[in-house]
C-alpha atoms as a PDB file:
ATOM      1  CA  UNK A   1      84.239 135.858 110.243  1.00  0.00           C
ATOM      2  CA  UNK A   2      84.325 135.171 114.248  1.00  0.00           C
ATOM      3  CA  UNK A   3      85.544 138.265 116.278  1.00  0.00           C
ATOM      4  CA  UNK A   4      86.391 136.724 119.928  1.00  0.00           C
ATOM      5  CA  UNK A   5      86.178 139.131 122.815  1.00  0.00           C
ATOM      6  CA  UNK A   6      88.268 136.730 125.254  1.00  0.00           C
ATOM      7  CA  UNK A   7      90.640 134.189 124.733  1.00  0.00           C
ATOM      8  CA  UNK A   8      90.951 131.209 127.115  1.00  0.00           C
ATOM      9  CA  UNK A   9      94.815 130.382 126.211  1.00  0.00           C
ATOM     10  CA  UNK A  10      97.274 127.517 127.051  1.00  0.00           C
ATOM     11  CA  UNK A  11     100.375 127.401 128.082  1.00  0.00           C
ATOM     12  CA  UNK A  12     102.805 124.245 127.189  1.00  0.00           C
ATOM     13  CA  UNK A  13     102.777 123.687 123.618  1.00  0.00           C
ATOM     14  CA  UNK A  14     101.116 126.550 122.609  1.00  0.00           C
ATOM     15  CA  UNK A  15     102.949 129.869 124.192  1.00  0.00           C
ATOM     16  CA  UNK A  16     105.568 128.546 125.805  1.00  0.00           C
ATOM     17  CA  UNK A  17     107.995 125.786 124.593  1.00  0.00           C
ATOM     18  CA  UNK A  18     107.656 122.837 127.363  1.00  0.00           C
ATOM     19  CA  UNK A  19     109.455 120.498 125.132  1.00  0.00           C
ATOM     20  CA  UNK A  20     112.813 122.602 125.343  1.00  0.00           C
ATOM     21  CA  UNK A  21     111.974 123.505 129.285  1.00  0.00           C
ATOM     22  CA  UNK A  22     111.438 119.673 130.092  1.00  0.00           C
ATOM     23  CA  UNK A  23     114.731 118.731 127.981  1.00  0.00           C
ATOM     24  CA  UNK A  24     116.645 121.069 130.179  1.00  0.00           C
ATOM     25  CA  UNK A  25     115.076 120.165 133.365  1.00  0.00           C
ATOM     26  CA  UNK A  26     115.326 116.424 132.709  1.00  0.00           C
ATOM     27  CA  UNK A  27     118.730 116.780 132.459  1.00  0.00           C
ATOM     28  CA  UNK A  28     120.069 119.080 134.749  1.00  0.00           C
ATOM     29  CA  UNK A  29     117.370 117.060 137.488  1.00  0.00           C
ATOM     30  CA  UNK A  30     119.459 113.649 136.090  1.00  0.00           C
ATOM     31  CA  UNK A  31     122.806 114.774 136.676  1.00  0.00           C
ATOM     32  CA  UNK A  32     122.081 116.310 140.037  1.00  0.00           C
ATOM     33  CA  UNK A  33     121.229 112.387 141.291  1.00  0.00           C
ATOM     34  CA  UNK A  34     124.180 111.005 139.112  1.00  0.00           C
ATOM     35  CA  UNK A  35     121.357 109.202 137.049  1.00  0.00           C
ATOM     36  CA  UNK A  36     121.640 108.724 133.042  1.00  0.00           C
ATOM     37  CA  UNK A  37     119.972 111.091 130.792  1.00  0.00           C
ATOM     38  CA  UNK A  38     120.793 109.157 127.435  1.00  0.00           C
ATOM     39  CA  UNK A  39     118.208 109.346 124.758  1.00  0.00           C
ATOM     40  CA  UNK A  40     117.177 106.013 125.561  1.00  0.00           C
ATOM     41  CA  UNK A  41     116.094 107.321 129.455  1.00  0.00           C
ATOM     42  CA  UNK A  42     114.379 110.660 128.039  1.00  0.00           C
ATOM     43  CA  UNK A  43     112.272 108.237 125.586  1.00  0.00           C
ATOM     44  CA  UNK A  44     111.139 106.140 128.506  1.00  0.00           C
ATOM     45  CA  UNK A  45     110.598 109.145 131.160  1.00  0.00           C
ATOM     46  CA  UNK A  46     108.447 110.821 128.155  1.00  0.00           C
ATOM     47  CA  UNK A  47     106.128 107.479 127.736  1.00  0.00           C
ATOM     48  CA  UNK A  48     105.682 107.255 131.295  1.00  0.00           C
ATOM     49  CA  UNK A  49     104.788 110.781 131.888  1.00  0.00           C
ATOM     50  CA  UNK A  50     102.557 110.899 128.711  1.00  0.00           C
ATOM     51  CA  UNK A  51     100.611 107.948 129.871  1.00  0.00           C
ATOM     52  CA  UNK A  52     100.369 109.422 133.417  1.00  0.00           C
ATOM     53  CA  UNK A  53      99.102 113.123 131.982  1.00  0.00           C
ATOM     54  CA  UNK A  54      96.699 111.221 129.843  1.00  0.00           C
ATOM     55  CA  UNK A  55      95.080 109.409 132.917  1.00  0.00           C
ATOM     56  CA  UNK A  56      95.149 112.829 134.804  1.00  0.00           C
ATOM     57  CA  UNK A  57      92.827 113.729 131.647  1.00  0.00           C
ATOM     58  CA  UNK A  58      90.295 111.152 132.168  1.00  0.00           C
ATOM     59  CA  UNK A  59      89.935 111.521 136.110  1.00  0.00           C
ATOM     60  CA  UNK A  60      92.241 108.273 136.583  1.00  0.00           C
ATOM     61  CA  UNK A  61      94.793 109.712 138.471  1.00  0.00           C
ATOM     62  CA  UNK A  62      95.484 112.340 141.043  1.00  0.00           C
ATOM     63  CA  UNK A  63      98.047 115.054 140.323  1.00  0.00           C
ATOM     64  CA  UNK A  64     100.342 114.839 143.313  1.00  0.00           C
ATOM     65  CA  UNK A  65     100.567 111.058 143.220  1.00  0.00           C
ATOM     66  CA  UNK A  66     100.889 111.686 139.032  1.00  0.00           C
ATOM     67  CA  UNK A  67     104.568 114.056 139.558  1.00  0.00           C
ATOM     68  CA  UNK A  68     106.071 111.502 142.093  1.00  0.00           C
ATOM     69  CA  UNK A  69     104.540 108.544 140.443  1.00  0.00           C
ATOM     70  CA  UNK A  70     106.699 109.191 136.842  1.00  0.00           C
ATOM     71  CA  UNK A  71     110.064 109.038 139.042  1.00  0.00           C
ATOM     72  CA  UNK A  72     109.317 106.024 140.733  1.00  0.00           C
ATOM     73  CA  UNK A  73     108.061 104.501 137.528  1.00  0.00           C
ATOM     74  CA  UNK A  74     111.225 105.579 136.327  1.00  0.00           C
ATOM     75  CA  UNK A  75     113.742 104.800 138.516  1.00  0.00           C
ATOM     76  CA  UNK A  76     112.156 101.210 138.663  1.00  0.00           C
ATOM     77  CA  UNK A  77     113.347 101.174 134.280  1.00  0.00           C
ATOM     78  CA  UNK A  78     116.371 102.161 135.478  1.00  0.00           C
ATOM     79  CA  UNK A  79     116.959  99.083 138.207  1.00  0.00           C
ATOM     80  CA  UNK A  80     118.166 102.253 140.317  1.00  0.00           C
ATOM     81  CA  UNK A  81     117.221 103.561 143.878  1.00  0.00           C
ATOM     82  CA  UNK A  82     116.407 107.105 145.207  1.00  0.00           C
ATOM     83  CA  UNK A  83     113.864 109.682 146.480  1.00  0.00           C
ATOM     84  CA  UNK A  84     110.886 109.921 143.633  1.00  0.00           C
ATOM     85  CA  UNK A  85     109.418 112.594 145.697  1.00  0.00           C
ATOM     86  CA  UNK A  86     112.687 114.202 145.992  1.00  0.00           C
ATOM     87  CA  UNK A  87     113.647 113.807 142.345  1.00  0.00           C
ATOM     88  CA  UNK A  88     110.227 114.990 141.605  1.00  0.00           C
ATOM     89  CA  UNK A  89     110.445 118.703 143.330  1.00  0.00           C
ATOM     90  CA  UNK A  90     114.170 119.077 142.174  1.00  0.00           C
ATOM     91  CA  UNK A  91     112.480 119.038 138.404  1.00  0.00           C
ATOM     92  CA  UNK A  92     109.845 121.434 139.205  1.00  0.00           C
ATOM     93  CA  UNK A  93     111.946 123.781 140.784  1.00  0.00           C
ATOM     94  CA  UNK A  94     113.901 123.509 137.435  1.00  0.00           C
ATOM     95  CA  UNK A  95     111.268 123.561 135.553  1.00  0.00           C
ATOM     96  CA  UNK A  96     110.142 126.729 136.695  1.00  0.00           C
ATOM     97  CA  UNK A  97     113.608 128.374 135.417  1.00  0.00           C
ATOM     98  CA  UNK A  98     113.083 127.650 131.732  1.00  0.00           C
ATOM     99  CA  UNK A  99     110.387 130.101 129.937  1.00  0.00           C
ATOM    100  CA  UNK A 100     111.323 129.065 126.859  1.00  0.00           C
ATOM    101  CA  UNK A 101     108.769 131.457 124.638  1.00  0.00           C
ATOM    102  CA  UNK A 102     107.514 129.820 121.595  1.00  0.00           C
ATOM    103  CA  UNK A 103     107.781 131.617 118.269  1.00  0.00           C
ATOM    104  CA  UNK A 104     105.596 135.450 118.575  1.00  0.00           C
ATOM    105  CA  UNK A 105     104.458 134.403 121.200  1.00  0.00           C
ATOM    106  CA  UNK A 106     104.732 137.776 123.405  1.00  0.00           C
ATOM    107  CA  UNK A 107     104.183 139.984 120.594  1.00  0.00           C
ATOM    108  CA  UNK A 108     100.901 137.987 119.612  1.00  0.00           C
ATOM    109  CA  UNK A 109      99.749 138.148 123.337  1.00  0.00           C
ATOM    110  CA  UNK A 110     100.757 141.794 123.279  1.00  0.00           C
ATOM    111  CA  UNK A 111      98.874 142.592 120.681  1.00  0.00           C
ATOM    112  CA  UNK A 112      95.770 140.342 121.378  1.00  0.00           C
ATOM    113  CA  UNK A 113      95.543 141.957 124.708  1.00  0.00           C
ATOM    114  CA  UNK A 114      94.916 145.254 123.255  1.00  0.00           C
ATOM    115  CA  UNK A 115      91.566 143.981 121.791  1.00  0.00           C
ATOM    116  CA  UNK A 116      90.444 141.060 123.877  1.00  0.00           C
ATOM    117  CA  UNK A 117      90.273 139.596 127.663  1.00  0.00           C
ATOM    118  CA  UNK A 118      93.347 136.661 127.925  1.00  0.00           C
ATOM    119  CA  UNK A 119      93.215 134.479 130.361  1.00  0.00           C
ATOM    120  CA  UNK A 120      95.692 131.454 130.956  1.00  0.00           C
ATOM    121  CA  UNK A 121      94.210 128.165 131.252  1.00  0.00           C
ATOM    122  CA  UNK A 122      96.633 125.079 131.988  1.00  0.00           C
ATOM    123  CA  UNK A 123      96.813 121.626 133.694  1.00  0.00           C
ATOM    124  CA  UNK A 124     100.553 122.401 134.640  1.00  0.00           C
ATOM    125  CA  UNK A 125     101.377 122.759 138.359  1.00  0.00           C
ATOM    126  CA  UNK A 126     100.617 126.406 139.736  1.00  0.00           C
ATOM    127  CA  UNK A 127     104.029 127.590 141.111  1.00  0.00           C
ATOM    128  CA  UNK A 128     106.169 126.590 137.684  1.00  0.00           C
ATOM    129  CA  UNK A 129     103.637 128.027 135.266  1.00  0.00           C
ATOM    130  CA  UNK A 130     103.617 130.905 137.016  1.00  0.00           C
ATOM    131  CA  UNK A 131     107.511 131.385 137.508  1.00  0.00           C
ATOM    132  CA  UNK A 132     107.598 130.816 134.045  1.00  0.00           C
ATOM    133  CA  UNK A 133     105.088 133.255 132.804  1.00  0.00           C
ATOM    134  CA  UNK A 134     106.681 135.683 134.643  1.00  0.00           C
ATOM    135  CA  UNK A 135     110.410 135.205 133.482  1.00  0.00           C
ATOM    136  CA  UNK A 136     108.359 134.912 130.177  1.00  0.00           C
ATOM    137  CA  UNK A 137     107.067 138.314 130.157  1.00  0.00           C
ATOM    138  CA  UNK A 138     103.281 136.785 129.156  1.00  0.00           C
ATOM    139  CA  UNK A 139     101.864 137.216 132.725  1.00  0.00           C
ATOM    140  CA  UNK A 140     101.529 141.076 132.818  1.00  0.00           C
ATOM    141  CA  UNK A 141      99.024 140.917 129.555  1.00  0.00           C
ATOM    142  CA  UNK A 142      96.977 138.055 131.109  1.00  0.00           C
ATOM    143  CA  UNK A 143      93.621 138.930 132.911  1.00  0.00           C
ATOM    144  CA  UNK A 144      93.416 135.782 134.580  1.00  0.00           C
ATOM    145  CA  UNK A 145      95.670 132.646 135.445  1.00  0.00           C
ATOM    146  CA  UNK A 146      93.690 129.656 135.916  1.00  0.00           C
ATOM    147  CA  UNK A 147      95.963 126.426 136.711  1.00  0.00           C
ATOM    148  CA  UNK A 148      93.964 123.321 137.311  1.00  0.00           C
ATOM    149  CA  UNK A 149      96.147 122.345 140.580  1.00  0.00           C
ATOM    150  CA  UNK A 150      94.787 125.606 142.126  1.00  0.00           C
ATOM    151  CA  UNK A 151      91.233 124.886 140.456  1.00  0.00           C
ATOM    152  CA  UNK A 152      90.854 121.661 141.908  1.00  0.00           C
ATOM    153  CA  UNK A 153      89.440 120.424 138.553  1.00  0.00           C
ATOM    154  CA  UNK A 154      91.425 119.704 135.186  1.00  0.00           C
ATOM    155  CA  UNK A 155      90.910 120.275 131.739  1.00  0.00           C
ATOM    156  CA  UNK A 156      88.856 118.949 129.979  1.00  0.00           C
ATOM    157  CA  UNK A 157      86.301 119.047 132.251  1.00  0.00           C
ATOM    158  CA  UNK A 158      83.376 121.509 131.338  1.00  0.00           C
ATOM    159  CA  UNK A 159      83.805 122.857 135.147  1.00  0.00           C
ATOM    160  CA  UNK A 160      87.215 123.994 134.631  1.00  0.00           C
ATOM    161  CA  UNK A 161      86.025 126.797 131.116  1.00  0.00           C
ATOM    162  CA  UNK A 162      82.975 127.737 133.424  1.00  0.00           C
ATOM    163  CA  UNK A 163      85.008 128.750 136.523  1.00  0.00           C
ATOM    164  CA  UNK A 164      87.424 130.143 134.502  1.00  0.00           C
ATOM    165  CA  UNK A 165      84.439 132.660 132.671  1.00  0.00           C
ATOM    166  CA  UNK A 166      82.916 133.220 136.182  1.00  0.00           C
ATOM    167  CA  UNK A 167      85.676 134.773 137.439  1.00  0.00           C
ATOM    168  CA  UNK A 168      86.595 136.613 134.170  1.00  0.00           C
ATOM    169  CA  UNK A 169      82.992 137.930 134.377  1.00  0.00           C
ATOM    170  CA  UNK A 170      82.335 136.800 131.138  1.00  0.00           C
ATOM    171  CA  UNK A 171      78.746 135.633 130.110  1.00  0.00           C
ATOM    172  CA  UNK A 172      78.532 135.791 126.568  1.00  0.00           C
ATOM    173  CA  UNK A 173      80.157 132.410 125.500  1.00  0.00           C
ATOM    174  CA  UNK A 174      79.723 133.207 121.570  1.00  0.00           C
ATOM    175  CA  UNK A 175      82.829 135.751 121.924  1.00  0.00           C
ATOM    176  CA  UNK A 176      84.885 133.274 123.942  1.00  0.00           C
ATOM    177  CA  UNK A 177      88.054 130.940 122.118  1.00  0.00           C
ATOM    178  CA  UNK A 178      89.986 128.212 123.706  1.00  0.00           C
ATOM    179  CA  UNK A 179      93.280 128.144 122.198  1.00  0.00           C
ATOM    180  CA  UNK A 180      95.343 125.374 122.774  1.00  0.00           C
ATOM    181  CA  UNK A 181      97.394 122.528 120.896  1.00  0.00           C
ATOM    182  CA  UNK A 182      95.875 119.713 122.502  1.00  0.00           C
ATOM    183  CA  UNK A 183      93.079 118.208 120.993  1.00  0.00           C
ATOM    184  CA  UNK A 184      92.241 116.118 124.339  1.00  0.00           C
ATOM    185  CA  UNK A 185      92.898 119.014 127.049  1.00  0.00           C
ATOM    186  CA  UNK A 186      91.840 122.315 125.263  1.00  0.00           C
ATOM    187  CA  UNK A 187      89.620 121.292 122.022  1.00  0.00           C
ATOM    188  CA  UNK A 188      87.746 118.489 123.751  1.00  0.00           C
ATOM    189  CA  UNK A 189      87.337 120.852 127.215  1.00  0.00           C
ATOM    190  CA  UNK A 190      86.636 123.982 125.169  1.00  0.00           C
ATOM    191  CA  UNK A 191      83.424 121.822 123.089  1.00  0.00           C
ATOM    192  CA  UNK A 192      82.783 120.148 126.668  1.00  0.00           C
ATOM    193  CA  UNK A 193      82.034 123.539 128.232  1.00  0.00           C
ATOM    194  CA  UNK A 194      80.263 125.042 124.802  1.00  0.00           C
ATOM    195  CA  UNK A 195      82.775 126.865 123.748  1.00  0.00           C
ATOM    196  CA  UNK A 196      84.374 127.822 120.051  1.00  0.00           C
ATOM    197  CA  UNK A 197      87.828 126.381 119.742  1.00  0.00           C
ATOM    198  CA  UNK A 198      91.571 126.996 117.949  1.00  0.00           C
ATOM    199  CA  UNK A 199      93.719 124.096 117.555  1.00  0.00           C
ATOM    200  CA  UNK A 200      97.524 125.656 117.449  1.00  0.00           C
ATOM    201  CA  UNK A 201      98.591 122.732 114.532  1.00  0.00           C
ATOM    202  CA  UNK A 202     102.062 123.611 114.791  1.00  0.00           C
ATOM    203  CA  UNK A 203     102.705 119.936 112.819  1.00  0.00           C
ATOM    204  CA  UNK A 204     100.107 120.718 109.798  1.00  0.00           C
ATOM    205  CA  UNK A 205      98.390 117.173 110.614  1.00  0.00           C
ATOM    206  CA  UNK A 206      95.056 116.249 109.295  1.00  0.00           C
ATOM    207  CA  UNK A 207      92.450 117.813 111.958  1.00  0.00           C
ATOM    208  CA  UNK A 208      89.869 115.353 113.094  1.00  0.00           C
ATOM    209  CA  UNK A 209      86.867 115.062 110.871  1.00  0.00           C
ATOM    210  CA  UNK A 210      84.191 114.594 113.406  1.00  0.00           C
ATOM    211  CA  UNK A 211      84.430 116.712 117.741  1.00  0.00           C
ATOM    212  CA  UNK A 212      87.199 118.806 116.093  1.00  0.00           C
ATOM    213  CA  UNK A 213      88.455 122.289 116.706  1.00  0.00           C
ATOM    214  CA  UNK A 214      86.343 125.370 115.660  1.00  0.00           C
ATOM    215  CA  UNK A 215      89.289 127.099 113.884  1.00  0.00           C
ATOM    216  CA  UNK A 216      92.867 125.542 113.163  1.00  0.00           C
ATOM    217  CA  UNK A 217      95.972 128.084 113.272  1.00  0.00           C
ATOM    218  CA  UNK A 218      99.640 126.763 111.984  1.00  0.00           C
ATOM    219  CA  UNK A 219     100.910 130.024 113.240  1.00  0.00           C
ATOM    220  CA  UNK A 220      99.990 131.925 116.414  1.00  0.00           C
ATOM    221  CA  UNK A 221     100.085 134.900 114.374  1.00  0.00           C
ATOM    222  CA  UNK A 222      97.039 133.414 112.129  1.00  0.00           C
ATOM    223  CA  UNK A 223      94.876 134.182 115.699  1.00  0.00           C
ATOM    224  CA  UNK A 224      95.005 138.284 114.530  1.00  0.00           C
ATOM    225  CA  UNK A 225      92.501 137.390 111.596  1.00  0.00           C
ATOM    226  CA  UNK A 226      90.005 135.001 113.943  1.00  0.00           C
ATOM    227  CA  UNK A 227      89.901 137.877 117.015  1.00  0.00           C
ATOM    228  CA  UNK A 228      90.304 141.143 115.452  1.00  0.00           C
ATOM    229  CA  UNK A 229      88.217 143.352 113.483  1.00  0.00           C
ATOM    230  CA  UNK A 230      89.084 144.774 110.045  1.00  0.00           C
ATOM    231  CA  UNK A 231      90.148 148.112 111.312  1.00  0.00           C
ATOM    232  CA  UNK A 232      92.135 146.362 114.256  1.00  0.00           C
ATOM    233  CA  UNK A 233      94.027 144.695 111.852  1.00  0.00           C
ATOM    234  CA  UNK A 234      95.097 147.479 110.239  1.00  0.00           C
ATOM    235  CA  UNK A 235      96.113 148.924 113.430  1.00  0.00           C
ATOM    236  CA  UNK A 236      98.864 145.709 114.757  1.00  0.00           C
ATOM    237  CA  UNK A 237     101.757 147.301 116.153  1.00  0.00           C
ATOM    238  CA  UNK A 238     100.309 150.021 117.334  1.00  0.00           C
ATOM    239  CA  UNK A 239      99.195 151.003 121.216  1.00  0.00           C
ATOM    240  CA  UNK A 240      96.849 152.135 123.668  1.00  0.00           C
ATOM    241  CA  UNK A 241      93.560 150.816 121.649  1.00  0.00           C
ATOM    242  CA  UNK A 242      92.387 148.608 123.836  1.00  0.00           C
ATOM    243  CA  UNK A 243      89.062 147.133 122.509  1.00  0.00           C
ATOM    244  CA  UNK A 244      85.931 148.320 124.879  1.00  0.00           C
ATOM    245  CA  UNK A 245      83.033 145.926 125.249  1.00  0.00           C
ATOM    246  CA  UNK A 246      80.108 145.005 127.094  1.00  0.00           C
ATOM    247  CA  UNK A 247      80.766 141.565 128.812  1.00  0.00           C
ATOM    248  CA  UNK A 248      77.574 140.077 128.579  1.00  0.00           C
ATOM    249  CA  UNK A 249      77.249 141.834 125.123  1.00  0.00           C
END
């Protein structure tokens, strides 16, 4: 049994629910330029931005040209005109209103915080995840937030974990866990940088056979078992027992 003494954690898709946040955003940004938001538009806005995020992924593309790039993309579907740029920081600041906690998600963090380091680690832009890890409640158990716009570098690049751990202090790398739902972005960057990984499998699909994930976890909740130690187990729901280690230890 692995007992992790930090945990290098995602945000979309893994604590907090982007899906729901986008579907709101998407359509309160729509309505605002008296633009369609018919299931037919949020299918093609989703395979443009999935294609873009993907490039972002493999070095392809830059992340401010990415965010404006999806509108114009878009509005070029649509035959329609209007400000892509505009469009594009109406969403965000939208964005940034809906939290949208996925299931235990603050009282997993809550109680993983009591026995580990937990440190965010996304490729989302730095002023929304943060709004919405603090209307989420998440940020105040977090010992780090590490967004890649900030960073400079994105995951899954080896150089994104490392900074990350420098600044955590952290130098044993045999207690660290990436947990993330993407098998790209977080189990991909997590191997990349030598690190153990969970995949969060909310789906239950087949995990790859070959470069896959260190631990898979259909339940956030499953993490307790992977971090904590037989006597912290015993202890969840309890306070004030907040695990003491060395960090190079």
């Amino acid at each position: 049994m692995a007992y992790y003494h930090c945990l290098l954690l995602d945000v979309d898709g893994t604590l907090l629910d982007f899906a729901a946040a986008e579907y709101k955003a998407f359509g309160e940004t729509m309505e605002h330029f008296g633009l369609p938001a018919t299931t037919e538009v949020r299918e093609t806005y989703g395979a443009i931005n999935k294609e873009l995020w993907a490039s972002l992924e493999k070095g392809q593309v830059k992340r401010d040209k990415l965010v404006v790039q999806r509108f114009e993309r878009l509005l070029k579907a649509l035959d329609a005109t209007g400000d892509a740029a505009e469009m594009n920081r109406w969403y965000l600041d939208r964005l940034g209103e809906h939290p949208d906690p996925l299931p235990g998600a603050l009282d997993v963090v809550r109680e993983l915080a009591e026995v580990a380091t937990l440190a965010v680690v996304s490729n989302g832009v730095e002023h929304v995840q943060t709004r919405r890890l603090a209307a989420s409640g998440l940020d105040k158990y977090m010992d780090g937030v590490f967004v890649s716009e900030r960073m400079g570098v994105e995951k899954p690049n080896r150089r994104f974990f490392e900074s990350a751990l420098r600044t955590l202090g952290i130098e044993n790398r045999a207690k660290v866990l990436v947990v993330g739902d993407s098998l790209t972005a977080d189990v991909k960057g997590g191997r990349n940088a030598g690190l153990d990984t969970c995949w969060v499998n909310w789906g239950g699909e087949e995990a790859p056979a070959e470069n896959g994930p260190t631990h898979t976890v259909r339940s956030l909740e499953e993490l307790y078992a992977l971090v904590m130690e037989p006597d912290e187990l015993e202890r969840v729901g309890q306070t004030s027992r907040k695990h003491q280690f060395e960090q190079g230890g």
